[in-house]
PDB file of N, CA and C in Angstrom:
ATOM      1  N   UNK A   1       2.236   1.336  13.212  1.00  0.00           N
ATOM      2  CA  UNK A   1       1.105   1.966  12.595  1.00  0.00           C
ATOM      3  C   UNK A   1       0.303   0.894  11.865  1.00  0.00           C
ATOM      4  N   UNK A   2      -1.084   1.061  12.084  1.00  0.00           N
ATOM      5  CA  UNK A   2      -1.846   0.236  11.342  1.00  0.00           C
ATOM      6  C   UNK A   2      -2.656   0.598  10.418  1.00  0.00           C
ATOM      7  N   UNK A   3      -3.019   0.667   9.204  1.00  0.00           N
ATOM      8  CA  UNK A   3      -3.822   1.093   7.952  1.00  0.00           C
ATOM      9  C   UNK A   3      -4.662   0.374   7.318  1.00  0.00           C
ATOM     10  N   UNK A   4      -5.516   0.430   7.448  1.00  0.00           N
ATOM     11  CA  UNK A   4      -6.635  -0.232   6.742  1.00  0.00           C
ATOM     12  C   UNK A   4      -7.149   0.267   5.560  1.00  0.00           C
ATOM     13  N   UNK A   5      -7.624  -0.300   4.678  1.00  0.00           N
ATOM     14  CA  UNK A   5      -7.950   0.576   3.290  1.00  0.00           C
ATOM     15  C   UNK A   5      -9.071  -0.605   3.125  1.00  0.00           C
ATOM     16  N   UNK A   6     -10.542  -0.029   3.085  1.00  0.00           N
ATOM     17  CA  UNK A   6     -11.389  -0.999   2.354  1.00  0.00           C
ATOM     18  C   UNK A   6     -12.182  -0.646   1.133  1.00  0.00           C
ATOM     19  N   UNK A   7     -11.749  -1.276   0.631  1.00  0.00           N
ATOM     20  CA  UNK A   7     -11.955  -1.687  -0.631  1.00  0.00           C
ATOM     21  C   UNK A   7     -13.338  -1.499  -1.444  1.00  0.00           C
ATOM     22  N   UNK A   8     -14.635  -0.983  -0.257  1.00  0.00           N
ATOM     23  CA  UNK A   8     -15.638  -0.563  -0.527  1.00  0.00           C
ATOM     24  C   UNK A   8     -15.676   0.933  -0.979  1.00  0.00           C
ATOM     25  N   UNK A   9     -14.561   1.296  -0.279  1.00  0.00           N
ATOM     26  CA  UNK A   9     -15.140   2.757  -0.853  1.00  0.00           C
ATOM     27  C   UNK A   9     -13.588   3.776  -1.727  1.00  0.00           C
ATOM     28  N   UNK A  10     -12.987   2.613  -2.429  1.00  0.00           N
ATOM     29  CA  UNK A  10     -11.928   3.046  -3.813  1.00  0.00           C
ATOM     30  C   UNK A  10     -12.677   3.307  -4.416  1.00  0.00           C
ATOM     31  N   UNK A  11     -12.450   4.073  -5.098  1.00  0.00           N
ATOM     32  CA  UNK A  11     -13.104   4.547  -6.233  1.00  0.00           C
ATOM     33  C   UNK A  11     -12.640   3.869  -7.899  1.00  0.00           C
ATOM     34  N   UNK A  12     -11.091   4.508  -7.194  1.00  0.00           N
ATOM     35  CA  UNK A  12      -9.848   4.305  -8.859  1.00  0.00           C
ATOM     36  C   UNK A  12      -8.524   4.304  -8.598  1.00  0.00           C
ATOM     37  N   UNK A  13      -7.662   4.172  -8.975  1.00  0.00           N
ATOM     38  CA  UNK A  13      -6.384   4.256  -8.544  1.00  0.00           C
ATOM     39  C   UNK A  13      -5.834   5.574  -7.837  1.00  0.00           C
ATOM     40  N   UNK A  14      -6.555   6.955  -8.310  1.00  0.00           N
ATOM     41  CA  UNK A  14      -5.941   8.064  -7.544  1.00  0.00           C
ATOM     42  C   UNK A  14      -6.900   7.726  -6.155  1.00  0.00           C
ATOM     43  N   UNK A  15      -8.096   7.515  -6.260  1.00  0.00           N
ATOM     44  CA  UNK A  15      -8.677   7.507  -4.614  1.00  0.00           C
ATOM     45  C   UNK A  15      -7.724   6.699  -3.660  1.00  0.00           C
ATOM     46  N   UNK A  16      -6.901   5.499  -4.189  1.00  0.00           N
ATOM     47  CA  UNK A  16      -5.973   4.245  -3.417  1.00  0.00           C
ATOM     48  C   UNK A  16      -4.970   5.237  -3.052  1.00  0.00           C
ATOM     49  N   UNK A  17      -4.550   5.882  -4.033  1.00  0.00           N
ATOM     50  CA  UNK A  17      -3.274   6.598  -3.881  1.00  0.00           C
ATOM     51  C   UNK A  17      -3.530   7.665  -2.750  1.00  0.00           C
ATOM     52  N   UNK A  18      -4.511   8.562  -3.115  1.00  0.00           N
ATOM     53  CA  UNK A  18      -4.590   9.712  -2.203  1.00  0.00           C
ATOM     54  C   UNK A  18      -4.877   9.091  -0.519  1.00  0.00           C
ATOM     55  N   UNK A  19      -5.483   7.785  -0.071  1.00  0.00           N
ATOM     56  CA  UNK A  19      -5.921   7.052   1.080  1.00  0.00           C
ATOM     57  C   UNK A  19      -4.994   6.332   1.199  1.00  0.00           C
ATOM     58  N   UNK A  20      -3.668   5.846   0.428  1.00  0.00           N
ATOM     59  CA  UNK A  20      -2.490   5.975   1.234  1.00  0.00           C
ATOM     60  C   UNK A  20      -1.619   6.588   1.509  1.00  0.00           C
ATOM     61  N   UNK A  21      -1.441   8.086   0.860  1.00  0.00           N
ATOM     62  CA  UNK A  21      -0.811   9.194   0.933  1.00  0.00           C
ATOM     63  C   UNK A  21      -0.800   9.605   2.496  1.00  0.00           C
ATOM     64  N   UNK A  22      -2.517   9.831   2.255  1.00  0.00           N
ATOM     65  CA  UNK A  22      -2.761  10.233   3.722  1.00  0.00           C
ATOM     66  C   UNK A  22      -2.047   9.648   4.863  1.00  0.00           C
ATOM     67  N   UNK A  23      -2.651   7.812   4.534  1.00  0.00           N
ATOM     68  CA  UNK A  23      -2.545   7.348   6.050  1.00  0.00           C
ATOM     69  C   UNK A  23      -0.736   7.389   6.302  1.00  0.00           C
ATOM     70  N   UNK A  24      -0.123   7.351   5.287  1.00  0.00           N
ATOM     71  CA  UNK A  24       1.382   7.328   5.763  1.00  0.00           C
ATOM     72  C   UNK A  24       1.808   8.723   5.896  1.00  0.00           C
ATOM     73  N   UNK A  25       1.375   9.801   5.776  1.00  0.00           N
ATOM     74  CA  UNK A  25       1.794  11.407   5.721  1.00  0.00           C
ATOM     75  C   UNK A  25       2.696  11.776   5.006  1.00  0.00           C
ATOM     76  N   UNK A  26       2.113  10.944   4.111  1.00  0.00           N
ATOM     77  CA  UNK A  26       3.565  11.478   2.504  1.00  0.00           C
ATOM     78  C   UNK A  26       2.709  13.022   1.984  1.00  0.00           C
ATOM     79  N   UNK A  27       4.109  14.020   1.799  1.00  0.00           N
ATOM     80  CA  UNK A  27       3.617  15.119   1.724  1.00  0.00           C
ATOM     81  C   UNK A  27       2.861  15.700   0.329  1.00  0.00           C
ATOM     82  N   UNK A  28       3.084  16.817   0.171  1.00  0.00           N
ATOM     83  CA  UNK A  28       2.620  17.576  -1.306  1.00  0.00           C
ATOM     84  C   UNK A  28       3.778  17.244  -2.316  1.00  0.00           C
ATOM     85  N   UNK A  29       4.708  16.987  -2.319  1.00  0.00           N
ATOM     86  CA  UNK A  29       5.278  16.430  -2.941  1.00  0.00           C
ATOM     87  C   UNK A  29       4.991  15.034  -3.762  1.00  0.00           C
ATOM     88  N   UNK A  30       4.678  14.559  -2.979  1.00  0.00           N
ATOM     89  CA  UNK A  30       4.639  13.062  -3.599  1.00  0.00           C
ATOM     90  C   UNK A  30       3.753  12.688  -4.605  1.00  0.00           C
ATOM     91  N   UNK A  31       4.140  12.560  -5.566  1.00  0.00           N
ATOM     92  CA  UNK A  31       3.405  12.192  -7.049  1.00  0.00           C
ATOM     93  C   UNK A  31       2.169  11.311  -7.104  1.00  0.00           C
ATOM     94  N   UNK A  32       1.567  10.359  -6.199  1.00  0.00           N
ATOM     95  CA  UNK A  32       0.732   9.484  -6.102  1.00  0.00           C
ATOM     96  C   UNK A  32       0.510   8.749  -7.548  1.00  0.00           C
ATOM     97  N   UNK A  33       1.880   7.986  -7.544  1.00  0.00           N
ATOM     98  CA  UNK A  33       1.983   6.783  -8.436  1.00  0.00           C
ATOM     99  C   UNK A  33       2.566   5.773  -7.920  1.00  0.00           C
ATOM    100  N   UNK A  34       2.380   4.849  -8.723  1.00  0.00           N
ATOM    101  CA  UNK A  34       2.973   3.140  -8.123  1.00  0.00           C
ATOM    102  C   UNK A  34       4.593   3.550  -7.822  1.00  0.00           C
ATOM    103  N   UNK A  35       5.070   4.160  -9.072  1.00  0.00           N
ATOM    104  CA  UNK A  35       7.174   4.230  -8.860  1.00  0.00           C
ATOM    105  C   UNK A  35       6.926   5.204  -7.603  1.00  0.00           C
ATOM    106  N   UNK A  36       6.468   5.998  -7.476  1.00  0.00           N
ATOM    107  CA  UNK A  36       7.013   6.874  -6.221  1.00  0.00           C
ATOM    108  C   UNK A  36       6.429   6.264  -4.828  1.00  0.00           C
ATOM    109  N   UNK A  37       5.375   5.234  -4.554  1.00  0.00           N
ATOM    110  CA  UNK A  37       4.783   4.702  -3.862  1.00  0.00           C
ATOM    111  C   UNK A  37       6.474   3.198  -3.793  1.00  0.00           C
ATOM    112  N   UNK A  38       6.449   2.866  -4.407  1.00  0.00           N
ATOM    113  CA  UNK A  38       7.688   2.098  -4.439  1.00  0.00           C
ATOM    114  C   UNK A  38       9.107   3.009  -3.959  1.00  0.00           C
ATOM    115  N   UNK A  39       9.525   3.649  -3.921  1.00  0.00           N
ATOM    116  CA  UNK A  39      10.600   4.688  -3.916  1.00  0.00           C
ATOM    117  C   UNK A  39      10.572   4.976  -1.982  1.00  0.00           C
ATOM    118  N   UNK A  40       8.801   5.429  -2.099  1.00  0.00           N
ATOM    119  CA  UNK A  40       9.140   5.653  -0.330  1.00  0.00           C
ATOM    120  C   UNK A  40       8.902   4.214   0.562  1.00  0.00           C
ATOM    121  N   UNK A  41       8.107   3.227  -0.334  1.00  0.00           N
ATOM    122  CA  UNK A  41       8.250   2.141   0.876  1.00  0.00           C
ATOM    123  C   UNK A  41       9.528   1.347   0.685  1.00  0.00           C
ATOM    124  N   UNK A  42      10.485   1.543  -0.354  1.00  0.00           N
ATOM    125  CA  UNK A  42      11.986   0.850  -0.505  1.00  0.00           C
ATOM    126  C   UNK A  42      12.466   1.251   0.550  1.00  0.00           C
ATOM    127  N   UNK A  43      12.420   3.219   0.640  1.00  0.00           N
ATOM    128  CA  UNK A  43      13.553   3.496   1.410  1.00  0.00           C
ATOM    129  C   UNK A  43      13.069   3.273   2.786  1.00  0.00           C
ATOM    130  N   UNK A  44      12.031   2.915   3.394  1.00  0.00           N
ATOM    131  CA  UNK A  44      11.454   2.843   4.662  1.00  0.00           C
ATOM    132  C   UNK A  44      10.526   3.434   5.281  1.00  0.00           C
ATOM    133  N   UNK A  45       9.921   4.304   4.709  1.00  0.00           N
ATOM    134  CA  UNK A  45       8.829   5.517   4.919  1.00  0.00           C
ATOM    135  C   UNK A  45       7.665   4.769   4.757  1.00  0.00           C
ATOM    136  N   UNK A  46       6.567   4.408   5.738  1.00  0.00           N
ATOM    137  CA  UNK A  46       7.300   4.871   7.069  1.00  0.00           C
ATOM    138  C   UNK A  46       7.195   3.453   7.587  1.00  0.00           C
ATOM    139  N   UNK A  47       7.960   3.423   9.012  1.00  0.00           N
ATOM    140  CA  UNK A  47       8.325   2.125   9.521  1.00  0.00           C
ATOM    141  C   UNK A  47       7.671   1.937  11.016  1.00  0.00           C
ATOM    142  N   UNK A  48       7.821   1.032  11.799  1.00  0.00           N
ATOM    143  CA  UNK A  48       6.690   0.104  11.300  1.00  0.00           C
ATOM    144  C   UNK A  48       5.456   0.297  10.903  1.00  0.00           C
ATOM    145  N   UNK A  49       5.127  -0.311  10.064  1.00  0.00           N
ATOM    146  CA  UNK A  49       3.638  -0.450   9.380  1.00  0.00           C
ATOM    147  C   UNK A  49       3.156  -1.843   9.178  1.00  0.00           C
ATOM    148  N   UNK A  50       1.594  -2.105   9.440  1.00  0.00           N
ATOM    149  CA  UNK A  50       1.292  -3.056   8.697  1.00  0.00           C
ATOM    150  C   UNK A  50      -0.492  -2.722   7.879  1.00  0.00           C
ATOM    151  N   UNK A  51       0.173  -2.992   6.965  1.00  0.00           N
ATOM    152  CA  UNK A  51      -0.998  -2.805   5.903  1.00  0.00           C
ATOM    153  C   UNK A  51      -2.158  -3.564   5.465  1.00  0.00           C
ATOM    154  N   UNK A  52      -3.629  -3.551   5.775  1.00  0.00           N
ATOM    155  CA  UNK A  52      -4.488  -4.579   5.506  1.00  0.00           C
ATOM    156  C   UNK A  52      -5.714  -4.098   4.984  1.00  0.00           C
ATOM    157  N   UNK A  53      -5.400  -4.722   3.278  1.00  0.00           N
ATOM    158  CA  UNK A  53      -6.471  -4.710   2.499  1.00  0.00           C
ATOM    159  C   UNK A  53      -8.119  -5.481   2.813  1.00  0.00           C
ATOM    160  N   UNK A  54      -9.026  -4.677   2.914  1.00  0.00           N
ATOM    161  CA  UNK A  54     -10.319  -5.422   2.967  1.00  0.00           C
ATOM    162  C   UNK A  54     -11.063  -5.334   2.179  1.00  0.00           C
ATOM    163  N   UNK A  55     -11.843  -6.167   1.811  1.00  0.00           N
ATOM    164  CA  UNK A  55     -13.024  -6.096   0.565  1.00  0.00           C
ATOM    165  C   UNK A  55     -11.827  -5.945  -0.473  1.00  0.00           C
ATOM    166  N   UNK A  56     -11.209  -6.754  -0.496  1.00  0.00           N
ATOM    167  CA  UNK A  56     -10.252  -6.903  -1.740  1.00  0.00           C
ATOM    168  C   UNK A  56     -10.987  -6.434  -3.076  1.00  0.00           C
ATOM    169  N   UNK A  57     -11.836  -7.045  -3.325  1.00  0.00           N
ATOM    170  CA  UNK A  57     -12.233  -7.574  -4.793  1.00  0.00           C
ATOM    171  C   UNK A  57     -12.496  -6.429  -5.536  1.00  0.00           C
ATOM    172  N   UNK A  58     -13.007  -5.704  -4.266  1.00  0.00           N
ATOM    173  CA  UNK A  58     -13.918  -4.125  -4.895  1.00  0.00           C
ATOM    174  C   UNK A  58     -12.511  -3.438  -5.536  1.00  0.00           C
ATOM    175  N   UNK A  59     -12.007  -3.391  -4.575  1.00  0.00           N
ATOM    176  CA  UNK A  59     -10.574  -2.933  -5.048  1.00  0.00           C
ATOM    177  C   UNK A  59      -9.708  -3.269  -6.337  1.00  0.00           C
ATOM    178  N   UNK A  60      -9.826  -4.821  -6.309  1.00  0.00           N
ATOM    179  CA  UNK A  60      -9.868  -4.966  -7.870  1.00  0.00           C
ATOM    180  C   UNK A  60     -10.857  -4.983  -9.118  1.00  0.00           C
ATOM    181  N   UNK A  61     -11.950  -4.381  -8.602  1.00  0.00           N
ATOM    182  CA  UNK A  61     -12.685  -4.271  -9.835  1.00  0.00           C
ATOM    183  C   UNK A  61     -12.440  -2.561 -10.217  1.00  0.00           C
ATOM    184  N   UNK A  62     -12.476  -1.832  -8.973  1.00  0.00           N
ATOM    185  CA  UNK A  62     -12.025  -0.667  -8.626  1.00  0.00           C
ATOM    186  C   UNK A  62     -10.768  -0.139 -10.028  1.00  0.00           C
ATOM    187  N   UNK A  63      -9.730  -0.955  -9.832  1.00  0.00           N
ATOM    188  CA  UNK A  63      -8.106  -0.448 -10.100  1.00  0.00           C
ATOM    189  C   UNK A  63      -8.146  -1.445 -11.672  1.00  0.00           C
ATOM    190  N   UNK A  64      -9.065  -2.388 -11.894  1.00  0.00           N
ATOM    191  CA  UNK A  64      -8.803  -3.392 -12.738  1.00  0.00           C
ATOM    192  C   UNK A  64      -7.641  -4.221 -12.659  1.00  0.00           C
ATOM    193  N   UNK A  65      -7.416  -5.537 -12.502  1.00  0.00           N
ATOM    194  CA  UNK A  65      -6.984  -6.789 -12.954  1.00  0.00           C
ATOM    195  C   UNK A  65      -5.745  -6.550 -12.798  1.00  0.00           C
ATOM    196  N   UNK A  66      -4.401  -6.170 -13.881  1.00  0.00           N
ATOM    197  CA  UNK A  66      -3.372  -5.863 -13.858  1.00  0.00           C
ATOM    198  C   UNK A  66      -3.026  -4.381 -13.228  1.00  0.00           C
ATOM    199  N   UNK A  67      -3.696  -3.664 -12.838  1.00  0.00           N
ATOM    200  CA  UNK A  67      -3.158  -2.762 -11.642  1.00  0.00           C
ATOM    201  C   UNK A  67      -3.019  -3.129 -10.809  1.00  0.00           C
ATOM    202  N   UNK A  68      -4.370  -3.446 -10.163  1.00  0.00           N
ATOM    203  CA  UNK A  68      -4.681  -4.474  -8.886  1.00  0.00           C
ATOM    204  C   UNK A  68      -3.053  -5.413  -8.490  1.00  0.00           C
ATOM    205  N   UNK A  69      -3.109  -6.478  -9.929  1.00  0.00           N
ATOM    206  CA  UNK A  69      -1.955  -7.233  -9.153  1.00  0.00           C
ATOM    207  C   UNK A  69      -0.300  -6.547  -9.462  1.00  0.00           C
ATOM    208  N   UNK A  70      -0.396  -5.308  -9.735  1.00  0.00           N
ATOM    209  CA  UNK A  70       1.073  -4.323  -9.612  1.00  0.00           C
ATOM    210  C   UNK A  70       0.930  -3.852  -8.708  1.00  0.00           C
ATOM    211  N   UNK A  71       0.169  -3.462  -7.642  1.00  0.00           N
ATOM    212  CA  UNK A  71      -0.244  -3.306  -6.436  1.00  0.00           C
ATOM    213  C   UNK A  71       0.611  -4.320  -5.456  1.00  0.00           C
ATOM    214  N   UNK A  72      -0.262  -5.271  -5.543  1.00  0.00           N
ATOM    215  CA  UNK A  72      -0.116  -6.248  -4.629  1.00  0.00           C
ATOM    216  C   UNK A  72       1.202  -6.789  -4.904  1.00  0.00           C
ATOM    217  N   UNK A  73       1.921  -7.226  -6.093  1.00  0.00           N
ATOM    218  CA  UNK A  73       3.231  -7.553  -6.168  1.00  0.00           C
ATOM    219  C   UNK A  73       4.334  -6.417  -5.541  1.00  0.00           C
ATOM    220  N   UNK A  74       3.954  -5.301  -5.857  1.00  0.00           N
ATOM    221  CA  UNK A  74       4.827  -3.731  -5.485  1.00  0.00           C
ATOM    222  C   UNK A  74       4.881  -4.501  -3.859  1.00  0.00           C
ATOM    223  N   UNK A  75       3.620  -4.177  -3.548  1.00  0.00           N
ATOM    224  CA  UNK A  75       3.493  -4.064  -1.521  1.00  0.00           C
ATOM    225  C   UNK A  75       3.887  -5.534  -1.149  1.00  0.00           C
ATOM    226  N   UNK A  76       3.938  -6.903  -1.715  1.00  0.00           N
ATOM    227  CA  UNK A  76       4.290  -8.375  -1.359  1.00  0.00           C
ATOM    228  C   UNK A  76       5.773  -8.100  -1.537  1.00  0.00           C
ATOM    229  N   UNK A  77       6.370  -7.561  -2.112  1.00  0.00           N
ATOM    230  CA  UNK A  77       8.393  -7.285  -2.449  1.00  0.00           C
ATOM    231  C   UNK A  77       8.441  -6.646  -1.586  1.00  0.00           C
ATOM    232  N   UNK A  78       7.891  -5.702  -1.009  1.00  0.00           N
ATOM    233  CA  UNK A  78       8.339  -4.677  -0.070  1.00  0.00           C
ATOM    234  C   UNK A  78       8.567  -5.386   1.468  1.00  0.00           C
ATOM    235  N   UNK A  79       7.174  -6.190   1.555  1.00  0.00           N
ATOM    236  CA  UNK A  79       7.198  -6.518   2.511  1.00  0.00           C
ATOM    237  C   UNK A  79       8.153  -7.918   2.755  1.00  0.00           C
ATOM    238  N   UNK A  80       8.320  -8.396   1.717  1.00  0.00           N
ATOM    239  CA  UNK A  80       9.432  -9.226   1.637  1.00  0.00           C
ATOM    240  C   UNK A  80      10.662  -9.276   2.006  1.00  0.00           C
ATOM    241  N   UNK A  81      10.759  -7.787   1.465  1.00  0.00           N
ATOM    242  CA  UNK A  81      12.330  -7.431   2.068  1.00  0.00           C
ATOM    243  C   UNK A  81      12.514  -6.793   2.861  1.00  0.00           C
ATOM    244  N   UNK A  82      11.717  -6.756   4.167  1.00  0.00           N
ATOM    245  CA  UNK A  82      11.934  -6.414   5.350  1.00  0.00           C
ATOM    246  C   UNK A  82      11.534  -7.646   5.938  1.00  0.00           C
ATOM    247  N   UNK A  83      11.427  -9.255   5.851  1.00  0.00           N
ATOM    248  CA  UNK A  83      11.404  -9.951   6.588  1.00  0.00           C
ATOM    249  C   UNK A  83      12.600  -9.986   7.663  1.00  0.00           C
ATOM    250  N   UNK A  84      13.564 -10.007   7.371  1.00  0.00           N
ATOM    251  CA  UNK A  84      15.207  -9.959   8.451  1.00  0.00           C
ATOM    252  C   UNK A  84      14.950  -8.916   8.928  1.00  0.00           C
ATOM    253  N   UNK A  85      14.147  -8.182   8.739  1.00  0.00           N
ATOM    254  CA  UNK A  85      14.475  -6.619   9.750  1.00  0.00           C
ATOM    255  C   UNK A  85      13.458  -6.790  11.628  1.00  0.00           C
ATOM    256  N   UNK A  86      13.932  -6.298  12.385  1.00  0.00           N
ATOM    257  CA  UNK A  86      13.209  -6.060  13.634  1.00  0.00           C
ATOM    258  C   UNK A  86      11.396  -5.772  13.578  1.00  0.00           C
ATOM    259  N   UNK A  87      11.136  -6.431  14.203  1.00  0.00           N
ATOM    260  CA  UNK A  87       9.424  -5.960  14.160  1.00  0.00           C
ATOM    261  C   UNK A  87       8.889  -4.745  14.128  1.00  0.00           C
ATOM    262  N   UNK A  88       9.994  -3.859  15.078  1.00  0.00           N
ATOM    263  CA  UNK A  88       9.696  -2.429  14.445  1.00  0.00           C
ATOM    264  C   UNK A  88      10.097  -1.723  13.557  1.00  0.00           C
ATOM    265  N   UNK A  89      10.688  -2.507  12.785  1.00  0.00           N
ATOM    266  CA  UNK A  89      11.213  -1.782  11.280  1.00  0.00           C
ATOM    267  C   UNK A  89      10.685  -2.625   9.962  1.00  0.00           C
ATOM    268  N   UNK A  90       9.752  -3.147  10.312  1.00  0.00           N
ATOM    269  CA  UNK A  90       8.922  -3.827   8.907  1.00  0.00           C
ATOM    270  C   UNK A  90       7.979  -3.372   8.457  1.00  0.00           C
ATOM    271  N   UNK A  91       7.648  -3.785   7.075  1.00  0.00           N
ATOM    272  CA  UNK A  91       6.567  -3.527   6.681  1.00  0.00           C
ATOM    273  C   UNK A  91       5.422  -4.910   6.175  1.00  0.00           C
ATOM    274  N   UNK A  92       4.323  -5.027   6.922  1.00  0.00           N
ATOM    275  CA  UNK A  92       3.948  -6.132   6.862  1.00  0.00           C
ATOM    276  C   UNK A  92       2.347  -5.796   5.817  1.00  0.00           C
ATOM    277  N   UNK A  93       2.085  -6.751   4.981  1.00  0.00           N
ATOM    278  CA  UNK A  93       1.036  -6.504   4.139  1.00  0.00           C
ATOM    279  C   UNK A  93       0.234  -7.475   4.206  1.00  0.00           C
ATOM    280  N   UNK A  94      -0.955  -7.466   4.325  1.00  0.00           N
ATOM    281  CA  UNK A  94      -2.108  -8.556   4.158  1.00  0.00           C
ATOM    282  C   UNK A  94      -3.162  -8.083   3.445  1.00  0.00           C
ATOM    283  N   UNK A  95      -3.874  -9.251   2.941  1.00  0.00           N
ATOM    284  CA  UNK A  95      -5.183  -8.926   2.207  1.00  0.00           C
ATOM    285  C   UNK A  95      -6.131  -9.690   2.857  1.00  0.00           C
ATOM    286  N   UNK A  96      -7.363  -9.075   3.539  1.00  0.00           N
ATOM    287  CA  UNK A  96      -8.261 -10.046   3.821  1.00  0.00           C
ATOM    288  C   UNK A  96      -9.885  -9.728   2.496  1.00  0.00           C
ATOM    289  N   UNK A  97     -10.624 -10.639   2.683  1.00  0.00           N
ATOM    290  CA  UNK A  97     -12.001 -10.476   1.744  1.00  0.00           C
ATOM    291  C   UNK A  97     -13.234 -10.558   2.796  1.00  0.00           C
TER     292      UNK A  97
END
């Protein structure tokens, strides 16, 4: 699966949240916060993925500074620790501008 999120049209942290809710089909359940956004990409939900931020910046002017980079540290660990795993069981993250 591939997801794109650009960065032109975040609004705030719930718009990020609800536009990745979607693209991964996390249900009514899911709280749309960073810990529970961490919780389903630990346990693998969903797999493979690769994730690519565009128009970064907006995004961080969007989420501000230290959200922004709890973001990006959250999704850089994640994807970290699925480097040893099979190509179809990773989660791969990029940022382009």
């Amino acid at each position: 699966m591939n997801v794109v999120i650009d960065g032109r049209f975040v609004l705030n942290e719930a718009d990020l949240q609800r536009r990745l809710a979607g693209a991964f089909g996390y249900g009514p359940y899911y709280r749309m916060d960073l810990d529970d956004l961490r919780a389903h990409l630990a346990a693998g939900d969903p797999r493979p993925v690769q994730l690519v931020w565009i128009h970064c910046e907006a995004i961080k002017l969007a989420l501000g500074v230290a959200l922004y980079d709890s973001y990006v540290d959250l999704l850089a660990e994640i994807e970290a620790a699925d480097e040893g795993r099979d190509w179809n069981e990773r989660f791969v993250f990029r940022i382009l501008e």
